[in-house]
N, C-alpha and C. Protein backbone atom coordinates (compact mmCIF):
# COMPACT_ATOMS: atom_id res chain seq x y z
N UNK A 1 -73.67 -158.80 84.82
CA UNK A 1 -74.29 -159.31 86.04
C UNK A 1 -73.20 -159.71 87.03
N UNK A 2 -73.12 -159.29 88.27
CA UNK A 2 -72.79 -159.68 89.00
C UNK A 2 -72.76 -161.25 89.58
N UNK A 3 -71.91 -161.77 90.07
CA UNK A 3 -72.17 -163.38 90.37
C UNK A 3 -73.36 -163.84 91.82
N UNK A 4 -73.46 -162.63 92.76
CA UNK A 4 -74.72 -163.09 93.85
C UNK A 4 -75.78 -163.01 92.61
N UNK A 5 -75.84 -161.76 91.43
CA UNK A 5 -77.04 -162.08 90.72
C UNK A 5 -77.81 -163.43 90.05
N UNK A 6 -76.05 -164.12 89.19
CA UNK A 6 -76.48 -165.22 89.11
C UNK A 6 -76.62 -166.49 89.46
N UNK A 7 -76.32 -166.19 91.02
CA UNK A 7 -77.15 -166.96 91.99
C UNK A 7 -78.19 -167.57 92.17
N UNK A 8 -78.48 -166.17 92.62
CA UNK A 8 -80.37 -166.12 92.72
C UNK A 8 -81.13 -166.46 91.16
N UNK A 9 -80.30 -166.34 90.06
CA UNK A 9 -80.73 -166.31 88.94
C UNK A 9 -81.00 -167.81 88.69
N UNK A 10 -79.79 -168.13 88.84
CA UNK A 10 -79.69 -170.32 88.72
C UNK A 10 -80.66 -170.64 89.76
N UNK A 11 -80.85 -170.17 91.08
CA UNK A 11 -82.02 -170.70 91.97
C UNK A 11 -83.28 -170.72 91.62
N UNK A 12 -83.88 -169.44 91.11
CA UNK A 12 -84.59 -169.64 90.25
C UNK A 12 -84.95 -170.24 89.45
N UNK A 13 -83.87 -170.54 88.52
CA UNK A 13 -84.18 -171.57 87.27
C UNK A 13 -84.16 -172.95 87.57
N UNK A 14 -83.77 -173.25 88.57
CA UNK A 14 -83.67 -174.73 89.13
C UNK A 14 -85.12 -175.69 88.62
N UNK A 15 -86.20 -174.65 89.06
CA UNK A 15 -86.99 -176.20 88.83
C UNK A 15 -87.29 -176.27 87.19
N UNK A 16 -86.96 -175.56 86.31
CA UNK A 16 -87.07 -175.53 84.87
C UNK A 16 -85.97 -176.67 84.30
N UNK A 17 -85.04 -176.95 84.94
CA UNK A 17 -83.45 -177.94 84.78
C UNK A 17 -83.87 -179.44 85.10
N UNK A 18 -84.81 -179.19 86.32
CA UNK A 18 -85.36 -180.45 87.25
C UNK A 18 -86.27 -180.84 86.50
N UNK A 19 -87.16 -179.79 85.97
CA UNK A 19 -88.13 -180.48 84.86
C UNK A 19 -87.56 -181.35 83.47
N UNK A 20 -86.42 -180.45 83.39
CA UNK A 20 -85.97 -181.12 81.56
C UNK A 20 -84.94 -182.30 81.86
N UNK A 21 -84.53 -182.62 83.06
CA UNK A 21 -83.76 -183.67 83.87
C UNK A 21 -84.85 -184.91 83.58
N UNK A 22 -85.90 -184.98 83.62
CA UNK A 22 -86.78 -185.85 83.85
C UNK A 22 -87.24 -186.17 82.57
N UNK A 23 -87.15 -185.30 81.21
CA UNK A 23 -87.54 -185.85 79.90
C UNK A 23 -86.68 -186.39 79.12
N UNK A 24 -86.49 -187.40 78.20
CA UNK A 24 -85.39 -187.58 77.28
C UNK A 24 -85.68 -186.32 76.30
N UNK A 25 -84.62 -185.81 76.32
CA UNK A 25 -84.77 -184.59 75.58
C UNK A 25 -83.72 -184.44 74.42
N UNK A 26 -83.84 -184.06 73.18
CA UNK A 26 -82.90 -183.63 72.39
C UNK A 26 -82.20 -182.95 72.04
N UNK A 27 -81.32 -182.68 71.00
CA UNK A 27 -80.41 -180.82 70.60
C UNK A 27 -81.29 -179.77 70.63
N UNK A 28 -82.52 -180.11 70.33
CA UNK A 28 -83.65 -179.08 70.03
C UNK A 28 -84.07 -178.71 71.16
N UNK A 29 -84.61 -179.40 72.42
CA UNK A 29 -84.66 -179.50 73.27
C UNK A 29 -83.97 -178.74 74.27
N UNK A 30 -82.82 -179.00 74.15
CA UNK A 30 -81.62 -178.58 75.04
C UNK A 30 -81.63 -176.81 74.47
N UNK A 31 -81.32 -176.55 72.74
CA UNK A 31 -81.51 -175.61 72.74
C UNK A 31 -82.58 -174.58 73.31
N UNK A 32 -83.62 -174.70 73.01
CA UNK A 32 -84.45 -174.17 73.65
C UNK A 32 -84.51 -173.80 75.27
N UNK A 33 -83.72 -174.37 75.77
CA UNK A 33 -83.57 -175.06 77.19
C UNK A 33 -82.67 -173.92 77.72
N UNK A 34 -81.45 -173.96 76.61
CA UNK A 34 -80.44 -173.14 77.01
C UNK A 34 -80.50 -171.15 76.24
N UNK A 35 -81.69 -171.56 75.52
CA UNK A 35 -81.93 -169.62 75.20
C UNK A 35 -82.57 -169.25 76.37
N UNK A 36 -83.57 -170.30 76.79
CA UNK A 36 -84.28 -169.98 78.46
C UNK A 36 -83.44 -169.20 79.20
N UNK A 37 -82.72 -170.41 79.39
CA UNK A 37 -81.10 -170.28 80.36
C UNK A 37 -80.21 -168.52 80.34
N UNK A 38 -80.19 -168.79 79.04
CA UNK A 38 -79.15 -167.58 78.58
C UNK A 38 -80.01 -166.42 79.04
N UNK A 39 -80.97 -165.58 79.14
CA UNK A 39 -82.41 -164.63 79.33
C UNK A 39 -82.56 -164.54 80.73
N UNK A 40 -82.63 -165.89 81.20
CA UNK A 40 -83.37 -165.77 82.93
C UNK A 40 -82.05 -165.72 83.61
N UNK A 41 -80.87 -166.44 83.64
CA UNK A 41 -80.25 -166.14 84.08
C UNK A 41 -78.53 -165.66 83.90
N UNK A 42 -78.61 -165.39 82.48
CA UNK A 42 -77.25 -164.30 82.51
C UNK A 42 -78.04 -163.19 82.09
N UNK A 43 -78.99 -163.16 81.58
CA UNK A 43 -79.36 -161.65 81.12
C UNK A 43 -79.11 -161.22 79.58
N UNK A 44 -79.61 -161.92 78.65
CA UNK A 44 -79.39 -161.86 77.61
C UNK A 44 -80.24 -161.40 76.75
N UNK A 45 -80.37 -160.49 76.06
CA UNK A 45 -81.99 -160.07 75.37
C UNK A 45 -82.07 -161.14 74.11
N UNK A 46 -83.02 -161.87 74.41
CA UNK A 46 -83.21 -162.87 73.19
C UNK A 46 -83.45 -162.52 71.56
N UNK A 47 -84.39 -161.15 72.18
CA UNK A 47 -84.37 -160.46 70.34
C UNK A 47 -83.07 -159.95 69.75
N UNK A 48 -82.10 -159.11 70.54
CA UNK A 48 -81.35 -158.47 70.24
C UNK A 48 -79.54 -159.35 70.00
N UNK A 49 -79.83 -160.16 71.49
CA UNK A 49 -78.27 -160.72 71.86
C UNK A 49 -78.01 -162.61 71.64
N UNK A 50 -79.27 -162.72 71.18
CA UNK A 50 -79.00 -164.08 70.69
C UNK A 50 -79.79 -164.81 69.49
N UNK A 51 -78.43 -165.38 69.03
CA UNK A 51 -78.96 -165.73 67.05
C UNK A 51 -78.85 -167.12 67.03
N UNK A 52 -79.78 -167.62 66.74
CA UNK A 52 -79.92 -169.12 66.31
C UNK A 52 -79.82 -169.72 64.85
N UNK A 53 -78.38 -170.24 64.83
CA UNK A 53 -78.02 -170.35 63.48
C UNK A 53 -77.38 -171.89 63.32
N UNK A 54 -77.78 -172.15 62.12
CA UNK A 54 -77.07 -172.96 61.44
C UNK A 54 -75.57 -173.12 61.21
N UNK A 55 -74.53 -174.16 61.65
CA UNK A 55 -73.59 -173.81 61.27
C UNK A 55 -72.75 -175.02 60.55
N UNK A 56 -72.41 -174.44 59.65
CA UNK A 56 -71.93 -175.93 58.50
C UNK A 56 -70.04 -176.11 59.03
N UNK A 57 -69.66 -177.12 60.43
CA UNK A 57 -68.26 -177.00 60.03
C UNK A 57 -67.36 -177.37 59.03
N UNK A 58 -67.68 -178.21 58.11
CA UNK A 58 -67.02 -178.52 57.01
C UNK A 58 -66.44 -177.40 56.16
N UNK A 59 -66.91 -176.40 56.29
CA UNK A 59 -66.49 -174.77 55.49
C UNK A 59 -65.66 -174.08 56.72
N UNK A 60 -64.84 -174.62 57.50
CA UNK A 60 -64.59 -173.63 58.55
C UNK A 60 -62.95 -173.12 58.22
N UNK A 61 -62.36 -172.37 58.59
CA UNK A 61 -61.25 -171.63 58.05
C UNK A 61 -60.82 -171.19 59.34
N UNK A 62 -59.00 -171.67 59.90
CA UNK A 62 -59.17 -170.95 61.23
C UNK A 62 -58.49 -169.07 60.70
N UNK A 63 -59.22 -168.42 61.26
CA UNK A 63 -58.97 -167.00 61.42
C UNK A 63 -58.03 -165.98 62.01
N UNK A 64 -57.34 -165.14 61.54
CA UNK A 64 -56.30 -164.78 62.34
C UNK A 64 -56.89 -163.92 63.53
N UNK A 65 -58.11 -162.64 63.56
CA UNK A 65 -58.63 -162.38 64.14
C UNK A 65 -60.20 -163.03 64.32
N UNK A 66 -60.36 -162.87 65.43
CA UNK A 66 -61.96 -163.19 66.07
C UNK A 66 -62.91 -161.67 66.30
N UNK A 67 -63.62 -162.20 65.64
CA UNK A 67 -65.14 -160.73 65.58
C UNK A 67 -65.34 -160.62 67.12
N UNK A 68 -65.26 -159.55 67.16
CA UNK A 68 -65.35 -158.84 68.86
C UNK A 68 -67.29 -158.95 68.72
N UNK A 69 -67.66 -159.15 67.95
CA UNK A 69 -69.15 -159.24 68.28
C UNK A 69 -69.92 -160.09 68.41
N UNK A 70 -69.32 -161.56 68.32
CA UNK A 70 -69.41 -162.63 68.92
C UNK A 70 -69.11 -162.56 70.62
N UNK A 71 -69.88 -162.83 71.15
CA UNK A 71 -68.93 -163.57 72.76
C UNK A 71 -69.02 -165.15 72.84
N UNK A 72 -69.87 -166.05 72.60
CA UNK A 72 -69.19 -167.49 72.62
C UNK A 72 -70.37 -168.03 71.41
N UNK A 73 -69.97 -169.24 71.07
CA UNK A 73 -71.07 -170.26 70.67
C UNK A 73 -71.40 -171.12 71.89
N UNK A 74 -72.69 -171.30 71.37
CA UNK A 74 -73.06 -172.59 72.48
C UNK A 74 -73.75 -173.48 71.50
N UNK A 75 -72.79 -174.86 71.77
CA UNK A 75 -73.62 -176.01 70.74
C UNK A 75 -74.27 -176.78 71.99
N UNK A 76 -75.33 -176.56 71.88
CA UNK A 76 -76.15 -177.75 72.40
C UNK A 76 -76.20 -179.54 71.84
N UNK A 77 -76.42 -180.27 72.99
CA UNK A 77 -76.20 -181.28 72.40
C UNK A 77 -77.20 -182.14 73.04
N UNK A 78 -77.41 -183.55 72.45
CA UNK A 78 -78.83 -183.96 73.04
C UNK A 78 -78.32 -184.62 74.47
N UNK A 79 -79.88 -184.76 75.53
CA UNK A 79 -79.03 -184.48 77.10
C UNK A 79 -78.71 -186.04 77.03
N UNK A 80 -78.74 -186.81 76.31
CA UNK A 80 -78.28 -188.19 76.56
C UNK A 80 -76.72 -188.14 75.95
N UNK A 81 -76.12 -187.46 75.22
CA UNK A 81 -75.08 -187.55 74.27
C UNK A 81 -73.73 -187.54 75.27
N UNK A 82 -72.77 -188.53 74.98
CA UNK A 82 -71.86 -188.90 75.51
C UNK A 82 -70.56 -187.56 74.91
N UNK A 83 -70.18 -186.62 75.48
CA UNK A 83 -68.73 -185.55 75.20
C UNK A 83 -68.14 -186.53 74.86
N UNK A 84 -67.32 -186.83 73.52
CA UNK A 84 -66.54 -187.63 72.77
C UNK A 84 -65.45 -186.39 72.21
N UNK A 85 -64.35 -186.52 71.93
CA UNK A 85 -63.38 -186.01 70.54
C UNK A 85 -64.03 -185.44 69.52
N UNK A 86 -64.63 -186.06 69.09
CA UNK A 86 -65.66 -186.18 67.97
C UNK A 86 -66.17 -185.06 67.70
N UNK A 87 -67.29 -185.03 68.95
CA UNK A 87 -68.12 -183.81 68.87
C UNK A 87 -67.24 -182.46 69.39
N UNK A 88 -66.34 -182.32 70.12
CA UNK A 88 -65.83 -181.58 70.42
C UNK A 88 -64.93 -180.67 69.60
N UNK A 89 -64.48 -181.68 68.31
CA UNK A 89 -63.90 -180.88 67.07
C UNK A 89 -64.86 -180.60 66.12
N UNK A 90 -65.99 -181.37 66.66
CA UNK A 90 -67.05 -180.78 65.40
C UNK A 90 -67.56 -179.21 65.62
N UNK A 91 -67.61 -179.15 66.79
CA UNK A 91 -67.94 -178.03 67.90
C UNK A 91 -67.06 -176.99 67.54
N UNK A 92 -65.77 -177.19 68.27
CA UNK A 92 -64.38 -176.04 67.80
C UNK A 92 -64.75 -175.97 66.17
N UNK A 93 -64.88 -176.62 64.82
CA UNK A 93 -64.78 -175.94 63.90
C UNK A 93 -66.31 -175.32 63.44
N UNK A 94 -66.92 -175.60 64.31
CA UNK A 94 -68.44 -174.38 64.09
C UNK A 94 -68.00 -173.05 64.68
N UNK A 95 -67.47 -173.13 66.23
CA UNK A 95 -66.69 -172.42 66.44
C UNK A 95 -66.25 -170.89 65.54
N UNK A 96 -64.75 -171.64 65.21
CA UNK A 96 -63.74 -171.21 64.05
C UNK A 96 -64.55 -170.58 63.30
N UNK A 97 -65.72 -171.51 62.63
CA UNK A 97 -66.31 -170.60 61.69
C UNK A 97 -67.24 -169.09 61.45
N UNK A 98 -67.43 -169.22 62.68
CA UNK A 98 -68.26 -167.91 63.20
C UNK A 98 -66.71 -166.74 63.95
N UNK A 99 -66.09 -167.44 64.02
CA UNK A 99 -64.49 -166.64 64.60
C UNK A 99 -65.44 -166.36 66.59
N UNK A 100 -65.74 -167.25 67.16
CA UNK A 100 -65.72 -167.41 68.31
C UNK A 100 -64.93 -167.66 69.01
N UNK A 101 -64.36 -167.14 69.96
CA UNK A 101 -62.77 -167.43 71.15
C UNK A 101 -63.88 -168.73 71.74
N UNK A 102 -64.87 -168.29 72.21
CA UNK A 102 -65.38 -169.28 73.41
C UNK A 102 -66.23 -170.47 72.84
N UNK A 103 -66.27 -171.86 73.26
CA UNK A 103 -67.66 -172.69 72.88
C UNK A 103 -67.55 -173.19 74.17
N UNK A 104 -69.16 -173.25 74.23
CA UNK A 104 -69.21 -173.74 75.27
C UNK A 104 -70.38 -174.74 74.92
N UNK A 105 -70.05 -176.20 75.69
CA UNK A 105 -70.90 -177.63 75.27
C UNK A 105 -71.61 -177.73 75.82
N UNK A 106 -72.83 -178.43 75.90
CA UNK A 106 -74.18 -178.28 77.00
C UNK A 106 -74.91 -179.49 76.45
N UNK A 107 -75.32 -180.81 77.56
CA UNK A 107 -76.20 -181.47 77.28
C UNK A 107 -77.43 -180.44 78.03
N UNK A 108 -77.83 -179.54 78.22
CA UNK A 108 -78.88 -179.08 79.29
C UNK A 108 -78.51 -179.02 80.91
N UNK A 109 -77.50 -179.84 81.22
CA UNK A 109 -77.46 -179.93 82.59
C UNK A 109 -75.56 -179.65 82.87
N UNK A 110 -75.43 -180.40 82.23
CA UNK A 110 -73.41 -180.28 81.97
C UNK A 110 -73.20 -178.88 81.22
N UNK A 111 -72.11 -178.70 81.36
CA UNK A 111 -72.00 -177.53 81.06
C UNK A 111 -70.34 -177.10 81.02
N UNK A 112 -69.32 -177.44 79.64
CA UNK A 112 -68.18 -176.85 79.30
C UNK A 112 -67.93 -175.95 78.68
N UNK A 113 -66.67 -175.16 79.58
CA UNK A 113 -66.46 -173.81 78.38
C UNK A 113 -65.05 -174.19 78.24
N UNK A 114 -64.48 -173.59 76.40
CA UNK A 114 -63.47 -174.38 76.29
C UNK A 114 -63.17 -172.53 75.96
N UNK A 115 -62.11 -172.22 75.67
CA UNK A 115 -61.36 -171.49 75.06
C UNK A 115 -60.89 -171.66 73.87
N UNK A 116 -60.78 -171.08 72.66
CA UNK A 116 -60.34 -171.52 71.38
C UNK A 116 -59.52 -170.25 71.12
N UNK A 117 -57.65 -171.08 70.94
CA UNK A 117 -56.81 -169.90 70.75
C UNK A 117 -55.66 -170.56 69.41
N UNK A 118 -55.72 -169.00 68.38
CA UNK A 118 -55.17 -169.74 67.11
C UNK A 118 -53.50 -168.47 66.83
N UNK A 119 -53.97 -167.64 68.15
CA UNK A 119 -52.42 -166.63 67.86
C UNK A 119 -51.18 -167.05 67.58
N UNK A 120 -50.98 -168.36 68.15
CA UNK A 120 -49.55 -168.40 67.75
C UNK A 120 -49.49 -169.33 66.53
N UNK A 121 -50.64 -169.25 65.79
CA UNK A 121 -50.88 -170.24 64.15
C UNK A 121 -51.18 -171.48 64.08
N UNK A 122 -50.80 -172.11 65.56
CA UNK A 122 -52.11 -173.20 65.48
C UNK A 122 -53.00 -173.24 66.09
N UNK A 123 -53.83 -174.05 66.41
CA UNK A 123 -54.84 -174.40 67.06
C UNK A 123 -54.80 -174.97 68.35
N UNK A 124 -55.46 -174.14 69.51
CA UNK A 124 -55.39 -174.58 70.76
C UNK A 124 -56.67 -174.56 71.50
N UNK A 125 -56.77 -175.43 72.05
CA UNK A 125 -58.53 -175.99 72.63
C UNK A 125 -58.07 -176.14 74.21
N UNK A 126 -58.62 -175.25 75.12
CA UNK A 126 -58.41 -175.73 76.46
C UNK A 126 -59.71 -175.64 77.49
N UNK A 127 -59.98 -176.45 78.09
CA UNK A 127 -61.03 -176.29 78.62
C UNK A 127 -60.92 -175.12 79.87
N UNK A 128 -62.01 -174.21 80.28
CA UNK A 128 -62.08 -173.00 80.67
C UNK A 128 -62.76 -173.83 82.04
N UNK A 129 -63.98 -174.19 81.98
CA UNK A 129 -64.29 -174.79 83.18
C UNK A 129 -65.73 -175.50 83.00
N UNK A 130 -65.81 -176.78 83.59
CA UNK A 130 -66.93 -178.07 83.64
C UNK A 130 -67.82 -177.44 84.68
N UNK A 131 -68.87 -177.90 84.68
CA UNK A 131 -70.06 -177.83 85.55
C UNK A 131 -71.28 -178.77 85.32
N UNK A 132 -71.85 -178.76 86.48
CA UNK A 132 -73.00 -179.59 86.35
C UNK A 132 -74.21 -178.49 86.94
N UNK A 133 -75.25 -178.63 86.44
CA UNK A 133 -75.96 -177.37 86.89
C UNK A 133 -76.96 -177.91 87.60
N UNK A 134 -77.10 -179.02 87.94
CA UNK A 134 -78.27 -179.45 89.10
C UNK A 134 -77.26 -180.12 90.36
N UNK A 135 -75.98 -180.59 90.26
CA UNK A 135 -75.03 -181.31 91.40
C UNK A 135 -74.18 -180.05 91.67
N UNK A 136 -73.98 -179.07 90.86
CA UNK A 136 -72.71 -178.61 91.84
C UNK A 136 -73.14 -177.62 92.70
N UNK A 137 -72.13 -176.80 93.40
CA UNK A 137 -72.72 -176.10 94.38
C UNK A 137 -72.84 -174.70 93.70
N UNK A 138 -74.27 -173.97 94.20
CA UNK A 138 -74.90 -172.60 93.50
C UNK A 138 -73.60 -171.55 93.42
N UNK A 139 -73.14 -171.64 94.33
CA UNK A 139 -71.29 -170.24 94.63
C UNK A 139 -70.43 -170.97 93.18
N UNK A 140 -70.42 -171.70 93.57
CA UNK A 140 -69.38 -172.31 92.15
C UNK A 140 -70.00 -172.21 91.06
N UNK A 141 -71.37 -172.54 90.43
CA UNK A 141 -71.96 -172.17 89.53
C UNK A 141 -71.98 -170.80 88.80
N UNK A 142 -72.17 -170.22 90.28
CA UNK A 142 -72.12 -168.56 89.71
C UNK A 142 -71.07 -167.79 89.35
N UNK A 143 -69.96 -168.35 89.94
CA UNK A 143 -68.47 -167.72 89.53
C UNK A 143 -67.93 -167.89 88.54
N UNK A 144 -68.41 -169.39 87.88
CA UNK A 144 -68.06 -169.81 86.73
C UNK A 144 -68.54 -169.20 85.52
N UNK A 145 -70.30 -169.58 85.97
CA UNK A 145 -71.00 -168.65 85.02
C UNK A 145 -70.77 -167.35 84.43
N UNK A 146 -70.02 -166.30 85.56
CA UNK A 146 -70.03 -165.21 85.14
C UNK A 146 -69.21 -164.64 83.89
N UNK A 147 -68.15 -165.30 83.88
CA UNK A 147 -67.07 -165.64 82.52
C UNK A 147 -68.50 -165.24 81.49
N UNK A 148 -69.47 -165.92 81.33
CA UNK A 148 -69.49 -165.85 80.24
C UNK A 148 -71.33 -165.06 80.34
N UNK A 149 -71.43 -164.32 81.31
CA UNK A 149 -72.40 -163.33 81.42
C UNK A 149 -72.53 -162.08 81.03
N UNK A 150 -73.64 -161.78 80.78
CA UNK A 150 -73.97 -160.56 79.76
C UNK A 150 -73.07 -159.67 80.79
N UNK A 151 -72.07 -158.52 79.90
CA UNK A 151 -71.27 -157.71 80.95
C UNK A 151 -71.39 -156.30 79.51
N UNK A 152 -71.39 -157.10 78.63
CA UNK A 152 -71.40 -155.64 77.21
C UNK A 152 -72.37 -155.77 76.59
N UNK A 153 -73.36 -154.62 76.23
CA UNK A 153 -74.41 -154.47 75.14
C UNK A 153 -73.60 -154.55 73.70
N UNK A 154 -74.55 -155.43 72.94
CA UNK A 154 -74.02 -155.47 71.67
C UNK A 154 -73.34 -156.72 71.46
N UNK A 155 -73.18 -157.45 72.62
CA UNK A 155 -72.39 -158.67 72.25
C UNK A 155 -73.41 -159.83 72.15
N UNK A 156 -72.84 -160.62 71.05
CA UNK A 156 -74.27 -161.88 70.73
C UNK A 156 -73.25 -162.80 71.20
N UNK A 157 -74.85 -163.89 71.37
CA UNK A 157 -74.46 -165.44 71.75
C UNK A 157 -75.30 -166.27 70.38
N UNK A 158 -74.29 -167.48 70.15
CA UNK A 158 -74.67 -168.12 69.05
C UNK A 158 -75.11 -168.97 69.65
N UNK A 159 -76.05 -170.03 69.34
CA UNK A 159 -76.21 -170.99 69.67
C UNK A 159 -76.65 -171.83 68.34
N UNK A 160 -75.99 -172.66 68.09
CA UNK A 160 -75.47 -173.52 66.76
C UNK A 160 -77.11 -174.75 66.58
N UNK A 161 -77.41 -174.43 65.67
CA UNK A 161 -79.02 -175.08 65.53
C UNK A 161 -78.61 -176.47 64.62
N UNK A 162 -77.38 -176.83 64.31
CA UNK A 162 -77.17 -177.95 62.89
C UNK A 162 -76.77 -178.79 64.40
């Protein structure tokens, strides 16, 4: 997708964001929120390009290569939940464990993509880019977004259900 696409795509989805802005909502919540998200506006076929899985990080192993058939995880998180350390390494090793380069964090409305790079044998976490999806401006949304928009058939999005 092009980025005017997901423009008009986020404009669209606006009052679905405005609605879940207004509920205390949870991980479950948010997930659901964000397979919406992923479908209406990057273009994601929900049967085909996105798997809702469980992911245990305590078993995680970092990998020398990453599965080209992954394109990111997305851990949802509940929309009240404060981005801590915490969750953010809990995140990177769900990550790791699926061999994902990208996670990206989401109370429903916030919205980080980090990069996860292990080539030179350790571990490196950098954030890719923050957003807010009801305050920032739609051009910036969409440019950002596109990083991580459907561009190849065959590529899945995780979205981490534990």
């Amino acid at each position: 997708m092009e980025t005017h696409e997901i423009k008009q795509a986020v404009l669209k989805f606006m009052p679905q964001l405005e609605a879940f802005k207004t509920q205390a909502s949870n991980a479950d919540d948010v997930r659901r929120l964000m397979g919406l998200f992923l479908e209406q506006v990057l273009g994601y076929d929900p049967e085909e390009e996105l798997v809702f899985q469980s992911i245990q990080p305590d078993h995680a192993q970092l990998p020398t290569q990453f599965d080209d058939n992954i394109k990111f995880l997305l851990q949802p998180l509940a929309a009240q939940a404060d981005l801590d350390q915490t969750l953010i390494d809990q995140a990177v090793g769900c990550a790791l464990a699926i061999r994902a380069q990208l996670l990206a964090l989401t109370n429903g409305t916030e919205f980080i993509l980090y990069d996860i790079d292990t080539s030179s044998g350790k571990l490196e976490v950098e954030a890719v880019f923050e957003l807010n999806l009801l305050t920032d401006a739609v051009d910036h949304i969409a440019v950002n977004l596109w990083i991580i928009g459907k561009k190849d058939c065959g590529k899945m999005v995780v979205l981490n259900t534990a």
